[in-house]
PDB file of N, CA and C in Angstrom:
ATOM      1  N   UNK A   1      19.424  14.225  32.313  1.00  0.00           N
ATOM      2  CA  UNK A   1      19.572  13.088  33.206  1.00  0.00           C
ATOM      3  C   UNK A   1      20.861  12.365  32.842  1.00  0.00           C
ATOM      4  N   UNK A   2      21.705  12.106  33.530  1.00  0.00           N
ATOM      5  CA  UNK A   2      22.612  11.023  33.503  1.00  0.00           C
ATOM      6  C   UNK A   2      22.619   9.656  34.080  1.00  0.00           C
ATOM      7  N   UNK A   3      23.587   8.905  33.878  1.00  0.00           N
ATOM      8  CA  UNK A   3      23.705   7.499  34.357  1.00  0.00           C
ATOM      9  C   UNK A   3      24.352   7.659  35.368  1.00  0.00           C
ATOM     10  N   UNK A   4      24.300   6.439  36.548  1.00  0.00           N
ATOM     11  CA  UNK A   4      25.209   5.870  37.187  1.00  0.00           C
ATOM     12  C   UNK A   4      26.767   6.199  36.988  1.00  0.00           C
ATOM     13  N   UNK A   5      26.719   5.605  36.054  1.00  0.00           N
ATOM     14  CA  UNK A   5      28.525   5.716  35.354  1.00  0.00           C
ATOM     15  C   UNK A   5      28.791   7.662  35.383  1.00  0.00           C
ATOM     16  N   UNK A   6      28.193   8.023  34.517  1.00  0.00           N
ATOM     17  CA  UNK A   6      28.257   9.318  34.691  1.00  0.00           C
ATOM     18  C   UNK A   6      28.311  10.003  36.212  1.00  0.00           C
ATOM     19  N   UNK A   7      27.690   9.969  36.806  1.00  0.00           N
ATOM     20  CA  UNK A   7      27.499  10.391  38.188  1.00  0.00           C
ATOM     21  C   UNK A   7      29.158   9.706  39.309  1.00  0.00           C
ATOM     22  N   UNK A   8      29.420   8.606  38.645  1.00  0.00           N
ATOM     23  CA  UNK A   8      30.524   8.380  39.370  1.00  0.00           C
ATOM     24  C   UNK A   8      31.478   8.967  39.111  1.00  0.00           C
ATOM     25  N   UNK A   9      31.983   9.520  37.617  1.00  0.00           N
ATOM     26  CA  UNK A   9      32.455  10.624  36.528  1.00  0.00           C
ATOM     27  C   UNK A   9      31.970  11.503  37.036  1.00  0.00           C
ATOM     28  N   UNK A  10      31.439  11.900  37.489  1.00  0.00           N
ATOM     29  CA  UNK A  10      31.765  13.521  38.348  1.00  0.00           C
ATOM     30  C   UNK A  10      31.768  13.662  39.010  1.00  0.00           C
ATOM     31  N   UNK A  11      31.999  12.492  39.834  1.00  0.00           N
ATOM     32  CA  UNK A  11      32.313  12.637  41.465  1.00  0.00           C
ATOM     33  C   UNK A  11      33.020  11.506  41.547  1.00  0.00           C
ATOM     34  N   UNK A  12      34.259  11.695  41.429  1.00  0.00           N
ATOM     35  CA  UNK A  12      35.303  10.495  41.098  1.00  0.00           C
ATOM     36  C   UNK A  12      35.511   9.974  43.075  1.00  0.00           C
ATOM     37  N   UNK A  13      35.041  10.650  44.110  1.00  0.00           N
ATOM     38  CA  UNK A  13      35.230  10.606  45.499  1.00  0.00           C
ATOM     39  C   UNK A  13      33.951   9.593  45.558  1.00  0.00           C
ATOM     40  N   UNK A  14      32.647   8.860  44.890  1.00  0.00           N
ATOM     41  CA  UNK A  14      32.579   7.860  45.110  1.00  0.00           C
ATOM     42  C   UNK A  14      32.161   6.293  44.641  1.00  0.00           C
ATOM     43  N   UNK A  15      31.786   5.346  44.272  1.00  0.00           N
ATOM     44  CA  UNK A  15      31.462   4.323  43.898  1.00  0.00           C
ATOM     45  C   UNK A  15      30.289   4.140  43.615  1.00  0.00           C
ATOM     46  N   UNK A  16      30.031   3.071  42.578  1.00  0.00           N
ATOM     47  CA  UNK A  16      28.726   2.844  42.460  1.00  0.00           C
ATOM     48  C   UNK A  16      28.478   1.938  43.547  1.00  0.00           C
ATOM     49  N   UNK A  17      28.813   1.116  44.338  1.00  0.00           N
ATOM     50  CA  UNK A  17      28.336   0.752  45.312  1.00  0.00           C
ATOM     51  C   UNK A  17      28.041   1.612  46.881  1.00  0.00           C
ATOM     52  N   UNK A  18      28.878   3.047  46.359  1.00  0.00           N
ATOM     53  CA  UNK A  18      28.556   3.572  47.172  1.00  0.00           C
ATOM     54  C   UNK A  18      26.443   4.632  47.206  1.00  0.00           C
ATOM     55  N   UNK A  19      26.868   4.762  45.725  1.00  0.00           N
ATOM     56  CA  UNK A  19      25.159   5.114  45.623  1.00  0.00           C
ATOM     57  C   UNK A  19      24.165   4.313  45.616  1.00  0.00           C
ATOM     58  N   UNK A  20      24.754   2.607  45.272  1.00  0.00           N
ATOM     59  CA  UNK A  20      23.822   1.607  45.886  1.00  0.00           C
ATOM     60  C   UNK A  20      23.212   1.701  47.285  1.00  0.00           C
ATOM     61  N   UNK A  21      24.195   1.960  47.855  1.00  0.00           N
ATOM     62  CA  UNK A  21      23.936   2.104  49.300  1.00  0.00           C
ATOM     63  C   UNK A  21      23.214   3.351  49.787  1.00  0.00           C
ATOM     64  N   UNK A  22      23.737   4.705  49.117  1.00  0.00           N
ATOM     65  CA  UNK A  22      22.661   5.716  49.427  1.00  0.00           C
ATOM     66  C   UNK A  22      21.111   5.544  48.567  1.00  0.00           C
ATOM     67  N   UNK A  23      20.806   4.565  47.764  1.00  0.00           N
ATOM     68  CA  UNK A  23      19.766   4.133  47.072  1.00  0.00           C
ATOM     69  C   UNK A  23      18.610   3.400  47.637  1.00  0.00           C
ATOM     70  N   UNK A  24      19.501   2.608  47.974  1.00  0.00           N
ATOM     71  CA  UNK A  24      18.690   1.472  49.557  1.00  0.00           C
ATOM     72  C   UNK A  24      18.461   2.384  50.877  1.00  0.00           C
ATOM     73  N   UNK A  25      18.922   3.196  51.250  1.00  0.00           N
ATOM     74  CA  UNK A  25      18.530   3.719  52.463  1.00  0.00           C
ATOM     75  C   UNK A  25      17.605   4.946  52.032  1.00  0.00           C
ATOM     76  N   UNK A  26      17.487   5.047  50.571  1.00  0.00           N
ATOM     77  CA  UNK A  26      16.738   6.578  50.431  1.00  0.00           C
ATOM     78  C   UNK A  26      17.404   7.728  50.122  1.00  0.00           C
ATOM     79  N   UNK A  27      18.246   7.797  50.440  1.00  0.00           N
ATOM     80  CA  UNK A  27      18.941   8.913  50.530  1.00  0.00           C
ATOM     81  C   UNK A  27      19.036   9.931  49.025  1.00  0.00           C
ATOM     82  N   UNK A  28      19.184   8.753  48.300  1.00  0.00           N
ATOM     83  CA  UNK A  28      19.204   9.035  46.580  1.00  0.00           C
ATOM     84  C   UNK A  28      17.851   8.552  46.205  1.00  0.00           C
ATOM     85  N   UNK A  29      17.126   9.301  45.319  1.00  0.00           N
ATOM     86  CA  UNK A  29      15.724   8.597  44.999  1.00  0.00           C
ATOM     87  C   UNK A  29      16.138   9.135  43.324  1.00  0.00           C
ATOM     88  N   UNK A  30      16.614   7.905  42.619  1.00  0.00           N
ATOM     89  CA  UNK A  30      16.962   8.319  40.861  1.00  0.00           C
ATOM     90  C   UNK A  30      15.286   7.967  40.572  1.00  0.00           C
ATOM     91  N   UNK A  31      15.355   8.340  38.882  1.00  0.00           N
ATOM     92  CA  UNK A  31      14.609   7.240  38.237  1.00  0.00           C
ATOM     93  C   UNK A  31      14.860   6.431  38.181  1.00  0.00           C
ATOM     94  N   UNK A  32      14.149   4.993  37.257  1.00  0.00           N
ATOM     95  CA  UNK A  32      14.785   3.577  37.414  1.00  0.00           C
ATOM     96  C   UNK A  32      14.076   3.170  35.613  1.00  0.00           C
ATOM     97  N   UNK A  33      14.811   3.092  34.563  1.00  0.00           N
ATOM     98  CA  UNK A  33      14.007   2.942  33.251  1.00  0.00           C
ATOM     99  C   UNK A  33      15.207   1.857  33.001  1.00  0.00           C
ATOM    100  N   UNK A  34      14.087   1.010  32.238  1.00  0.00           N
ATOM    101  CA  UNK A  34      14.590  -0.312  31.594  1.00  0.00           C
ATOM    102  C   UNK A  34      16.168  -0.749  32.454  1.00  0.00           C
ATOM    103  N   UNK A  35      15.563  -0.977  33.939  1.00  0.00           N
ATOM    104  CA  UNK A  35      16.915  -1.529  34.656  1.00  0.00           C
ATOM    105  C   UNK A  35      17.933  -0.784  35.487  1.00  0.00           C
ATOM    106  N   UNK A  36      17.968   0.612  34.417  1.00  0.00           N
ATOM    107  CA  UNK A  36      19.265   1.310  34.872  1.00  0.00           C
ATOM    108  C   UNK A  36      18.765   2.435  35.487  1.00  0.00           C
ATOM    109  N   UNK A  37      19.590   3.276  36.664  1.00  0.00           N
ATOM    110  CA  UNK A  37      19.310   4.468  37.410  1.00  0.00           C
ATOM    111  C   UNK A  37      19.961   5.799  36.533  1.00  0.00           C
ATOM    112  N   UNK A  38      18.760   6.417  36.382  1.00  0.00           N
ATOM    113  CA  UNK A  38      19.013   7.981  35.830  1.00  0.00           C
ATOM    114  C   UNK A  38      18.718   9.095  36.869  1.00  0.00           C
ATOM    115  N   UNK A  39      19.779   9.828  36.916  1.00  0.00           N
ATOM    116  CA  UNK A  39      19.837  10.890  37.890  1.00  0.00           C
ATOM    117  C   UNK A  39      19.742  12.080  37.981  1.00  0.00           C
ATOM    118  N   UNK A  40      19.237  12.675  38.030  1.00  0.00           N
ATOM    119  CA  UNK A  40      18.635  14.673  38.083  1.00  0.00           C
ATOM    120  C   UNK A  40      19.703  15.205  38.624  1.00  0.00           C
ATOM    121  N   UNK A  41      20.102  16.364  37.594  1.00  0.00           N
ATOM    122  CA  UNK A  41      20.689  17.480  38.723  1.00  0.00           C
ATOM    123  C   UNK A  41      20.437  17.706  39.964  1.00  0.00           C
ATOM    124  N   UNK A  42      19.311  17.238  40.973  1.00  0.00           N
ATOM    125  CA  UNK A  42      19.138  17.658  42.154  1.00  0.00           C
ATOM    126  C   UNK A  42      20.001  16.308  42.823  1.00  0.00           C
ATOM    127  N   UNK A  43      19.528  15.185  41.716  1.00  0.00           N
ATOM    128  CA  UNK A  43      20.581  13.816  42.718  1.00  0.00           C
ATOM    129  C   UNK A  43      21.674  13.968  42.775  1.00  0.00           C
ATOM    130  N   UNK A  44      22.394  14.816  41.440  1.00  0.00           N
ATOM    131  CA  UNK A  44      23.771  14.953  41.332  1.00  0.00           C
ATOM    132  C   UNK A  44      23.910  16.075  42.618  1.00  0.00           C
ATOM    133  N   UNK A  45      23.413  16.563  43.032  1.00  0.00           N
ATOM    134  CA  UNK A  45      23.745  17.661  44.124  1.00  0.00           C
ATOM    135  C   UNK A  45      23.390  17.317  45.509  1.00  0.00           C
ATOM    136  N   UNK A  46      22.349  16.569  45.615  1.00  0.00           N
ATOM    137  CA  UNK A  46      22.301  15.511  46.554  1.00  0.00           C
ATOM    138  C   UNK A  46      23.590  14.598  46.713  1.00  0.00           C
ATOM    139  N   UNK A  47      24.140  14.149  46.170  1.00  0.00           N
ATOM    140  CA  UNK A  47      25.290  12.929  46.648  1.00  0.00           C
ATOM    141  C   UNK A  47      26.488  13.946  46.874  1.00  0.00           C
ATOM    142  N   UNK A  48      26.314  15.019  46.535  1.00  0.00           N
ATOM    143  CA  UNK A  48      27.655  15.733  46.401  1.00  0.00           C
ATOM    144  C   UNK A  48      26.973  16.417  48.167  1.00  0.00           C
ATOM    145  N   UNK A  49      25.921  16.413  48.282  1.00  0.00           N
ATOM    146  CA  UNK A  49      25.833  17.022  49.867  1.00  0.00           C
ATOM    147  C   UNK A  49      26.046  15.925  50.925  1.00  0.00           C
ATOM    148  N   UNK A  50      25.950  14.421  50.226  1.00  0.00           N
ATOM    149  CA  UNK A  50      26.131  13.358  51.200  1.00  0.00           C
ATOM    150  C   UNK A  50      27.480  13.409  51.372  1.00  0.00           C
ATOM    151  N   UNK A  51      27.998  13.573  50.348  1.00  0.00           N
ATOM    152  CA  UNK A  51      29.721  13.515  50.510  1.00  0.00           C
ATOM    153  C   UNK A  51      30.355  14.347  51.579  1.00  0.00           C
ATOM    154  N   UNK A  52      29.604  15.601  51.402  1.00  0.00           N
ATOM    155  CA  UNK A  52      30.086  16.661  52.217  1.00  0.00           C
ATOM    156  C   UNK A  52      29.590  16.415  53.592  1.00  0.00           C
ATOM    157  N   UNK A  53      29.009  16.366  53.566  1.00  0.00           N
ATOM    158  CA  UNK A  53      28.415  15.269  55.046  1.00  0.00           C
ATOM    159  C   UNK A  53      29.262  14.268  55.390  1.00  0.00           C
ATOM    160  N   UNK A  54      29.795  13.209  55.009  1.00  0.00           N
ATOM    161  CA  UNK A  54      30.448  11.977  55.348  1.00  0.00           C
ATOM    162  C   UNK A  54      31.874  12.520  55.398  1.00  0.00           C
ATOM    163  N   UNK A  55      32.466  13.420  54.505  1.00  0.00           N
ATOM    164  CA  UNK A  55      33.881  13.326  54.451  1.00  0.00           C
ATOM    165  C   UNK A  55      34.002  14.668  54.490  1.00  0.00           C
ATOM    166  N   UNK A  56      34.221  15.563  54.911  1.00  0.00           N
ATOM    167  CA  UNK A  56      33.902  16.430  55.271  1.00  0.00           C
ATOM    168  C   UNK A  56      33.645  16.895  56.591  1.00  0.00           C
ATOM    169  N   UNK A  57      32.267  16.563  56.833  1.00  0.00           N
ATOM    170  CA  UNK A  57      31.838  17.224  58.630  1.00  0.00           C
ATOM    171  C   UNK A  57      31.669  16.195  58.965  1.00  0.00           C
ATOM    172  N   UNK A  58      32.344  14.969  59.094  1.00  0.00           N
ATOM    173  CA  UNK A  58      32.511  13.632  59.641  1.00  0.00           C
ATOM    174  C   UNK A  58      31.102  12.921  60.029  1.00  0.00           C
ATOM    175  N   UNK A  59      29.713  13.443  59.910  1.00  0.00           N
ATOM    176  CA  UNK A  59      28.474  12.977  59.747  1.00  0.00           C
ATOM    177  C   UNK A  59      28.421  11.237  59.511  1.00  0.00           C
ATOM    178  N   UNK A  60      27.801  10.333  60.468  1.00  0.00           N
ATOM    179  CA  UNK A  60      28.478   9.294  60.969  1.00  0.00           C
ATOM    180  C   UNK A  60      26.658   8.568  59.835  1.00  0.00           C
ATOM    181  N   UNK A  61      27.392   7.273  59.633  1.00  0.00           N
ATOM    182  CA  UNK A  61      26.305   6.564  58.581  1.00  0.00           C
ATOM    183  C   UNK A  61      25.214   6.732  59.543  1.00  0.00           C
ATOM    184  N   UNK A  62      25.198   6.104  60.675  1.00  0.00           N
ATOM    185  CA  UNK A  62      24.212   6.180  61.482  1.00  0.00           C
ATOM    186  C   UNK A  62      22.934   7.485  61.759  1.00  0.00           C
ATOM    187  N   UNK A  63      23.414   8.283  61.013  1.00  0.00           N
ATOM    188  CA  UNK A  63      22.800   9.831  61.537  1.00  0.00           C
ATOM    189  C   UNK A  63      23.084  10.326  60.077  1.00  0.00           C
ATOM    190  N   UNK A  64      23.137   9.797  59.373  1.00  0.00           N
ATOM    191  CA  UNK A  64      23.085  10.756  57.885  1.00  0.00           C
ATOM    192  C   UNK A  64      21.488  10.426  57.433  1.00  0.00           C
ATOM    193  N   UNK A  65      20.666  10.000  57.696  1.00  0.00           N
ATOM    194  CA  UNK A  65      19.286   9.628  57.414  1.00  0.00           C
ATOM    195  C   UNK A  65      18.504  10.775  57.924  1.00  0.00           C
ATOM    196  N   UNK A  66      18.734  11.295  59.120  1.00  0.00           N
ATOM    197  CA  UNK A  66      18.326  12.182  60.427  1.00  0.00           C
ATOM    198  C   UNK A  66      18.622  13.604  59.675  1.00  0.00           C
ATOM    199  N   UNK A  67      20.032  13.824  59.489  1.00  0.00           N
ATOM    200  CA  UNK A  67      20.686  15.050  59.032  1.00  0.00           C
ATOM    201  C   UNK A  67      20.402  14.895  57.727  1.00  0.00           C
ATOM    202  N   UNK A  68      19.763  14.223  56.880  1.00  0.00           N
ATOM    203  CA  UNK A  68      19.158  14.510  55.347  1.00  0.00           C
ATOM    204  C   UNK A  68      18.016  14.923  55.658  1.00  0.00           C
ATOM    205  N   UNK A  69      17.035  14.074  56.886  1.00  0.00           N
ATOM    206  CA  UNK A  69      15.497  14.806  56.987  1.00  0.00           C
ATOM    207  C   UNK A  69      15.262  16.328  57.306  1.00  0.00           C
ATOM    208  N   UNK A  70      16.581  16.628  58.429  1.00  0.00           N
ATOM    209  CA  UNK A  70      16.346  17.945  59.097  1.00  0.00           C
ATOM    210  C   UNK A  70      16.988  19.225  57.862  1.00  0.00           C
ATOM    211  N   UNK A  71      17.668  18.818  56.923  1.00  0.00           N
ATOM    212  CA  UNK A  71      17.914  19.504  55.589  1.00  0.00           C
ATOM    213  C   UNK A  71      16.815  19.583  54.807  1.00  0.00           C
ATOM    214  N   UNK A  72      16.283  18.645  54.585  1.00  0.00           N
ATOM    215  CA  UNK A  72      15.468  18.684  53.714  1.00  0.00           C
ATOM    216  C   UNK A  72      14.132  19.558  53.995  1.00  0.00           C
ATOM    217  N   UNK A  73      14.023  19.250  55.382  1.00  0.00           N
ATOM    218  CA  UNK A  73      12.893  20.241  56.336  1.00  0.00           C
ATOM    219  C   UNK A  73      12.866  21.532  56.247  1.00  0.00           C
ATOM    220  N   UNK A  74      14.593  22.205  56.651  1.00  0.00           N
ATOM    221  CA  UNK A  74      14.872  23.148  56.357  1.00  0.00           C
ATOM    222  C   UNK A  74      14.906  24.181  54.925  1.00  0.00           C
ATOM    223  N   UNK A  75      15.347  23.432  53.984  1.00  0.00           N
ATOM    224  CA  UNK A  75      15.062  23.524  52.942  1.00  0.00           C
ATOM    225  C   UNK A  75      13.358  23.692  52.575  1.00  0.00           C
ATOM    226  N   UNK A  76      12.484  23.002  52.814  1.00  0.00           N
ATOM    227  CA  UNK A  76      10.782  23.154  52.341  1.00  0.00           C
ATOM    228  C   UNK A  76      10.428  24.400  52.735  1.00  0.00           C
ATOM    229  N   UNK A  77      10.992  24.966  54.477  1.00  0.00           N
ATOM    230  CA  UNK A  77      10.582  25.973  55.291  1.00  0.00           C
ATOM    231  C   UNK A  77      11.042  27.424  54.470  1.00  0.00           C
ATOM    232  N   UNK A  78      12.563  27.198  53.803  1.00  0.00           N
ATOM    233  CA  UNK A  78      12.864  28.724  53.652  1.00  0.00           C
ATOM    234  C   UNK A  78      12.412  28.249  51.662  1.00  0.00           C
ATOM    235  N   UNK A  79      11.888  27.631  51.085  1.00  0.00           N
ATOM    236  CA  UNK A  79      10.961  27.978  50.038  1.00  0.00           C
ATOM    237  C   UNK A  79      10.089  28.473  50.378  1.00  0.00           C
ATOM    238  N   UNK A  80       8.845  27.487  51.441  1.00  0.00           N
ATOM    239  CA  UNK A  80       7.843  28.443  51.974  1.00  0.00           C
ATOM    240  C   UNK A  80       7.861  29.580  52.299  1.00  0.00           C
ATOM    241  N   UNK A  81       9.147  30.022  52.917  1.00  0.00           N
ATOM    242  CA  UNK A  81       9.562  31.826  53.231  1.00  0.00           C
ATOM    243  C   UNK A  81       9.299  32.911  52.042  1.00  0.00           C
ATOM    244  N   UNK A  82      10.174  31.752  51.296  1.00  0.00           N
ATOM    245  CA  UNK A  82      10.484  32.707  49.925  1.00  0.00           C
ATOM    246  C   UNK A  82       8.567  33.199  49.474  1.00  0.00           C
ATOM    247  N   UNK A  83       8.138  32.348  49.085  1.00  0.00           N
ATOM    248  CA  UNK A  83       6.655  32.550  48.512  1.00  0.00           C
ATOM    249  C   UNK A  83       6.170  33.465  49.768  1.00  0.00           C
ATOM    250  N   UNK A  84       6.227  33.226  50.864  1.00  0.00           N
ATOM    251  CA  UNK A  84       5.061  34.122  51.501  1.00  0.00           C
ATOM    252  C   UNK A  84       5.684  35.635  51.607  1.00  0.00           C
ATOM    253  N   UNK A  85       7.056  35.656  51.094  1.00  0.00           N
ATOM    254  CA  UNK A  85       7.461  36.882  51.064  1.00  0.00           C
ATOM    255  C   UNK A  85       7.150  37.704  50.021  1.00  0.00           C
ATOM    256  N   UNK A  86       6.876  37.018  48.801  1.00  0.00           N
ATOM    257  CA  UNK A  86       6.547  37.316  47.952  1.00  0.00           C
ATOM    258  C   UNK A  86       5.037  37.402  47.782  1.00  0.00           C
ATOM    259  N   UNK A  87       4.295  37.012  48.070  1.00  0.00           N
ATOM    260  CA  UNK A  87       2.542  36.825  48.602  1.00  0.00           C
ATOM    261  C   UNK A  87       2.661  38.482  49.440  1.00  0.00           C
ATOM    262  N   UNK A  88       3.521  38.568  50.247  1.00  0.00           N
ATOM    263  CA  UNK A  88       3.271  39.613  51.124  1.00  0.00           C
ATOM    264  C   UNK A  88       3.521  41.168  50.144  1.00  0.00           C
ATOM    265  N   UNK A  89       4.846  40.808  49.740  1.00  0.00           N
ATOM    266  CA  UNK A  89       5.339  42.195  48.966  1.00  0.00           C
ATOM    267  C   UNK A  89       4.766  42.592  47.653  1.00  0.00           C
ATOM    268  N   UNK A  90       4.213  41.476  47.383  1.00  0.00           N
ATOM    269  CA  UNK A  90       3.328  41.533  45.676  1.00  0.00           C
ATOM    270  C   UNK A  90       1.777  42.123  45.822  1.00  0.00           C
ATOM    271  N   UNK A  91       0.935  42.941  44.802  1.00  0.00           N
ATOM    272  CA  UNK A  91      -0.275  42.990  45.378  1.00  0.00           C
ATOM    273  C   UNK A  91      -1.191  42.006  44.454  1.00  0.00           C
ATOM    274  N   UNK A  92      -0.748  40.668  44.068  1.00  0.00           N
ATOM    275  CA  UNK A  92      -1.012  39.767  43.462  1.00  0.00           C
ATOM    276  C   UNK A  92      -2.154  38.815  44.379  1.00  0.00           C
ATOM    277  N   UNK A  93      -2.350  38.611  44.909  1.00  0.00           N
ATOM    278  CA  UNK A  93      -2.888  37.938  46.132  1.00  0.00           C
ATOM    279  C   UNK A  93      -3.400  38.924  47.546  1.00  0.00           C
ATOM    280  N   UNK A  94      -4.264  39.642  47.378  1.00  0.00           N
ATOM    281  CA  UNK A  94      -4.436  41.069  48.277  1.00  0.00           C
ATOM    282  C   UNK A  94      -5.385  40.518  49.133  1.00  0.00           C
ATOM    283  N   UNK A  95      -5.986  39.300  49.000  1.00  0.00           N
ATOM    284  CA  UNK A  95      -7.075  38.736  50.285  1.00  0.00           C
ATOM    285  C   UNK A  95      -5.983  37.886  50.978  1.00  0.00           C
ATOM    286  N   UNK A  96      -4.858  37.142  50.842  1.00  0.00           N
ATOM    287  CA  UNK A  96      -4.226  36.166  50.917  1.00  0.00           C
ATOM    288  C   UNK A  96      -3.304  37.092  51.981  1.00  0.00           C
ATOM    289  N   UNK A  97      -2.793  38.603  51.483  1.00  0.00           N
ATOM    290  CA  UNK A  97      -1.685  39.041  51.731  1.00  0.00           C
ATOM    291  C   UNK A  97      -2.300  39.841  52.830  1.00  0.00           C
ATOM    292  N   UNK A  98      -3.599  40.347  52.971  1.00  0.00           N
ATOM    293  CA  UNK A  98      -4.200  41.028  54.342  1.00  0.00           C
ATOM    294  C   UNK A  98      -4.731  40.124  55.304  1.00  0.00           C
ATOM    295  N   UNK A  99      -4.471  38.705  55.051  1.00  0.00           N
ATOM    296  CA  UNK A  99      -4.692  37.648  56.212  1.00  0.00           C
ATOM    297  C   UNK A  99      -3.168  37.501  56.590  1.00  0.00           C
ATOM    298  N   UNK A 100      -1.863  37.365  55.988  1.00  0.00           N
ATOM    299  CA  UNK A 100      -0.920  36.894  56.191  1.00  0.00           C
ATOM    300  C   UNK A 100      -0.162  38.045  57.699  1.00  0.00           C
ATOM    301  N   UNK A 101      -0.731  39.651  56.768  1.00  0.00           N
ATOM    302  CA  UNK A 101      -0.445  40.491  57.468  1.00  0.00           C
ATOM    303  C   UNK A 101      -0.631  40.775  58.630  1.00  0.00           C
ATOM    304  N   UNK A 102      -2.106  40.254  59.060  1.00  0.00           N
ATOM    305  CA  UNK A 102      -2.745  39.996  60.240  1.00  0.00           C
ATOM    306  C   UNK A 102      -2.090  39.218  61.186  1.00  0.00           C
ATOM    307  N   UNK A 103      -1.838  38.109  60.614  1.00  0.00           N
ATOM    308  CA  UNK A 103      -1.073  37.054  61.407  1.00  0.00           C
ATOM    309  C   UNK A 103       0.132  37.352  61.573  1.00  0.00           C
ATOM    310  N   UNK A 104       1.038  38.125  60.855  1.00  0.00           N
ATOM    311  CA  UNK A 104       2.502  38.470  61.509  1.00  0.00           C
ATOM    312  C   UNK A 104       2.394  39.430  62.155  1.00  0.00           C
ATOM    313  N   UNK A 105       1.462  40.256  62.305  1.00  0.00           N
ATOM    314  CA  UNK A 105       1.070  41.354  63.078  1.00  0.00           C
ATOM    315  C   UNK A 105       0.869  40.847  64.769  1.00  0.00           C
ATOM    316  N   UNK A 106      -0.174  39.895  64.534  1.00  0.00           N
ATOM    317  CA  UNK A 106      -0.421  39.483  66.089  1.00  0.00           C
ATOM    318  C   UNK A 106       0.541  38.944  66.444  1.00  0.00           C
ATOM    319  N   UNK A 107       1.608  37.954  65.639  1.00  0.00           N
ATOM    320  CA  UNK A 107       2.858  37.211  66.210  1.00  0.00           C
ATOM    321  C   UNK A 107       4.030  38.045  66.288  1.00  0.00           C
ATOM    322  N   UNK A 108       4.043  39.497  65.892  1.00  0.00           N
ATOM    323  CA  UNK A 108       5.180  39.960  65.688  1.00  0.00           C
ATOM    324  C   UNK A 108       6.374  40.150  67.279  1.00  0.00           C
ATOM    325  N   UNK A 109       5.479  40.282  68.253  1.00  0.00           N
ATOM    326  CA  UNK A 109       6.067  40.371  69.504  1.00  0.00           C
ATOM    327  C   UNK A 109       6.472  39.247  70.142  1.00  0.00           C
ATOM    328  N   UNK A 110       7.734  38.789  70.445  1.00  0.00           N
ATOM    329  CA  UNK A 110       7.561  37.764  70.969  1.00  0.00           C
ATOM    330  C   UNK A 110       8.215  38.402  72.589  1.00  0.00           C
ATOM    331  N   UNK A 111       7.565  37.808  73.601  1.00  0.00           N
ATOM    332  CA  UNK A 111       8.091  37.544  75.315  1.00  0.00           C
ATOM    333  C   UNK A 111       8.973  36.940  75.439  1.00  0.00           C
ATOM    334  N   UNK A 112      10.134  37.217  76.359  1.00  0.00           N
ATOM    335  CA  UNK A 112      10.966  36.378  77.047  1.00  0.00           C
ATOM    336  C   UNK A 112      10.565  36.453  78.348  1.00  0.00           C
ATOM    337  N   UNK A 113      10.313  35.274  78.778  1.00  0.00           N
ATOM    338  CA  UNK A 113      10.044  34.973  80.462  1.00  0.00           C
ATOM    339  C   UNK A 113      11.335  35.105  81.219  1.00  0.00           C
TER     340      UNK A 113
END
């Protein structure tokens, strides 16, 4: 875990008032011990995706709340991928993996009207 200070030290592109601000809207969720914010490798990679978002693909304050949810969404979905791919290809789970099979079986076709 690092500090504040630290986190601005490796990302000299922004301020601590600037992670104040991604702090208050959510965007950053640190710990908080005796006062001060400590930050996870995932926060440190988080602010470095806000950045890339804001300065970068010009992602407007207004809509960086929106475009963190639909990441983050995306992100839960292709973990979930990962495991059921692995549920499927493993014979670790063989009641789990002949229901899963079933179900991509009946969905495997899809129609275009």
């Amino acid at each position: 875990m690092i500090t504040l200070e630290m986190l601005c030290y490796n990302l000299p592109e922004i301020t601590a008032n600037d992670v104040y601000h991604w702090i208050n809207n959510q965007w950053l969720r640190p710990e908080k011990k005796e006062g001060n914010y400590l930050f996870k490798e995932i926060d440190e990679a988080r602010a470095k995706l806000i950045l890339e978002l804001r300065d970068h693909l010009g992602v407007a304050e207004d809509s960086m709340s929106l475009v963190l949810q639909l990441l983050d969404q995306l992100y839960t979905t292709r973990r979930q991928m990962r495991y059921l791919c692995e549920v499927i290809s493993t014979e670790k789970y063989p009641d789990v993996q002949q229901i899963l099979r079933r179900i991509l079986d009946d969905h495997s076709t899809i129609e275009i009207n």
